[in-house]
Structures are given as C-alpha cells and as structure tokens.
N, C-alpha and C. Protein backbone atom coordinates (compact mmCIF):
# COMPACT_ATOMS: atom_id res chain seq x y z
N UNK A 1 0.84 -1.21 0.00
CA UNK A 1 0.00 0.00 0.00
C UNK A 1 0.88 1.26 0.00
N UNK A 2 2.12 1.30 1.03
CA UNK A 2 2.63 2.30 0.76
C UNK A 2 3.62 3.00 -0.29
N UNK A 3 3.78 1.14 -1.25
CA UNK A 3 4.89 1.39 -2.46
C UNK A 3 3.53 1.87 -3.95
N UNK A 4 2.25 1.49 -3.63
CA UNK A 4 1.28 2.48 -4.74
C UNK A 4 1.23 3.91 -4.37
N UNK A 5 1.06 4.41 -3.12
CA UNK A 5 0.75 5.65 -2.23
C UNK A 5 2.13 6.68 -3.14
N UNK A 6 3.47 5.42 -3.30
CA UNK A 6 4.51 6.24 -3.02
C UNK A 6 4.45 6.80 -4.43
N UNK A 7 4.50 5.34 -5.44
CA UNK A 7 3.92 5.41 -7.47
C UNK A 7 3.46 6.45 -7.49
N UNK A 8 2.31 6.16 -6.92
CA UNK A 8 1.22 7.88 -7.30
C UNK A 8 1.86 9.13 -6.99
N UNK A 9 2.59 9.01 -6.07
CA UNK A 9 2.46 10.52 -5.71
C UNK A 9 3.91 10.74 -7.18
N UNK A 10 4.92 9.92 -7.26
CA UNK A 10 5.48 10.19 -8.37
C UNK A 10 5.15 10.72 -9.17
N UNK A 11 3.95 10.10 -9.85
CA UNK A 11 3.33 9.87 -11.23
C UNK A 11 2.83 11.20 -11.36
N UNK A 12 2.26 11.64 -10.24
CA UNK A 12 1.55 13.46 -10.35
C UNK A 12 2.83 14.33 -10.47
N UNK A 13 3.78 13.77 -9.49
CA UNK A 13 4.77 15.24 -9.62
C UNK A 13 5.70 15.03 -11.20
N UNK A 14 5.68 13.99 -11.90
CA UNK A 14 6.27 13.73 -13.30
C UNK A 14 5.15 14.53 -13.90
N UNK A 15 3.68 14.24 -14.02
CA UNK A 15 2.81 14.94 -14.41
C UNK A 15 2.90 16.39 -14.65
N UNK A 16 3.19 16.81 -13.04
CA UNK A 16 2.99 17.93 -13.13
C UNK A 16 4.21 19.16 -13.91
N UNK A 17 5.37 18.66 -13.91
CA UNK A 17 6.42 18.43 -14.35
C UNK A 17 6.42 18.65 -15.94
N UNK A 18 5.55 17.74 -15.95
CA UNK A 18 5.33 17.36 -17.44
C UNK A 18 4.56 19.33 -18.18
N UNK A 19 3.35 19.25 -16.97
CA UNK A 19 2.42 20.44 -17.41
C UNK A 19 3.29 21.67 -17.56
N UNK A 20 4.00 21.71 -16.79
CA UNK A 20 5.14 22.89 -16.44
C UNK A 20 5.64 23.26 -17.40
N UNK A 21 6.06 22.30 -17.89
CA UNK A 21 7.04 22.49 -19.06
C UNK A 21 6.29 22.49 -20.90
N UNK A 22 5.13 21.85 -20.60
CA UNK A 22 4.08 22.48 -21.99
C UNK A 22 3.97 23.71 -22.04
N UNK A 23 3.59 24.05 -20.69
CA UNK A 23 3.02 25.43 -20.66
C UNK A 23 4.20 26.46 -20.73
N UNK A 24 5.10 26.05 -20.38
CA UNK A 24 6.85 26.95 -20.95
C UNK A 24 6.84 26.69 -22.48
N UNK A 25 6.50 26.04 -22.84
CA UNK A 25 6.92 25.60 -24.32
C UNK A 25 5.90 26.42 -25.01
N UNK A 26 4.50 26.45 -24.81
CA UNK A 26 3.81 27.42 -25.60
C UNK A 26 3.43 28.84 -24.85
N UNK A 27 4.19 29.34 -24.22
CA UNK A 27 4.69 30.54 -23.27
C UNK A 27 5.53 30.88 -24.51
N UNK A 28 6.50 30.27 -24.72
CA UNK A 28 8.16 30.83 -25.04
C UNK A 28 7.39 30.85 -26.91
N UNK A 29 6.59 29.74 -26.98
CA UNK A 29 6.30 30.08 -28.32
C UNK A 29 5.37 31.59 -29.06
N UNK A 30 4.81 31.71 -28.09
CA UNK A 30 3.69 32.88 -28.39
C UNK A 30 4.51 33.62 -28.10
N UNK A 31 5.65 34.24 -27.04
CA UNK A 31 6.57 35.21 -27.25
C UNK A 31 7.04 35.13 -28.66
N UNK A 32 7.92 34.18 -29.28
CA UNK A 32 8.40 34.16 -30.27
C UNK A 32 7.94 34.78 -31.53
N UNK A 33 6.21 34.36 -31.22
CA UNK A 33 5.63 34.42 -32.69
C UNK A 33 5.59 36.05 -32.68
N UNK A 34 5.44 36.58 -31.09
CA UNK A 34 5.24 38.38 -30.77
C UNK A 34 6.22 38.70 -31.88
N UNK A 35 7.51 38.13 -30.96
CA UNK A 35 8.84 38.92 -31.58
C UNK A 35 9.07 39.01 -32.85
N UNK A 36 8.63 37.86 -33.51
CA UNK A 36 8.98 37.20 -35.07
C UNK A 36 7.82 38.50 -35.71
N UNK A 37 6.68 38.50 -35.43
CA UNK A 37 5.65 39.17 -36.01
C UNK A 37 6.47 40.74 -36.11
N UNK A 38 6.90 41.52 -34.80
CA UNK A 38 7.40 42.64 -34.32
C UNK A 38 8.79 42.61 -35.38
N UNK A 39 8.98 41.91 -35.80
CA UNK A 39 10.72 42.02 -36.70
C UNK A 39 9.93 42.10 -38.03
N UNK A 40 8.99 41.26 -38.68
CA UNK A 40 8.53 41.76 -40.05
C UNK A 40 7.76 42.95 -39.79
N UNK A 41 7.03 43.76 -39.25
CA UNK A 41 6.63 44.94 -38.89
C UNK A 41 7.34 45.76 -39.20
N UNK A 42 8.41 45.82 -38.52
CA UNK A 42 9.68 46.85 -38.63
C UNK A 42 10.48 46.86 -40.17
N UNK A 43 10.25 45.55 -40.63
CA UNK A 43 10.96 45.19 -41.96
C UNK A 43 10.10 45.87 -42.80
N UNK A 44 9.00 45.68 -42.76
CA UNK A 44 7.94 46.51 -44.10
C UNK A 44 8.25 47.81 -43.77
C-alpha cells in the first residue's frame, strides 16, 4: 500500500512536471511568434 501511495504521488509530480514544461513551451512560443511578427513589422 505504501509502495502504490509512493507510485502515485510520483506519477503526479512527473505529471505535473510534465504540465510545467508544456506550458513553458507554448509561453516561449507565443513570445516568439510576438517577436517574429514585431521584426517583419519593422521590416515593411
């Protein structure tokens, strides 16, 4: 019981881990697309 108790609680903090880092990934992307958009702006 306490080696599933222990699995689980793993499995959420890999999870959460996991969420963290999506949500950095399309964070850093929507900056990008700002910046990328903001550089052809300036180019026209």
């Amino acid at each position: 019981m306490l080696y599933l108790g222990k699995s689980i609680r793993i499995n959420i903090y890999l999870w959460f881990t996991m969420a963290i880092r999506l949500y950095n990934m399309i964070e850093i992307k929507k900056i990008a697309e700002k910046y990328s958009y903001d550089i052809h702006a300036i180019n026209y």
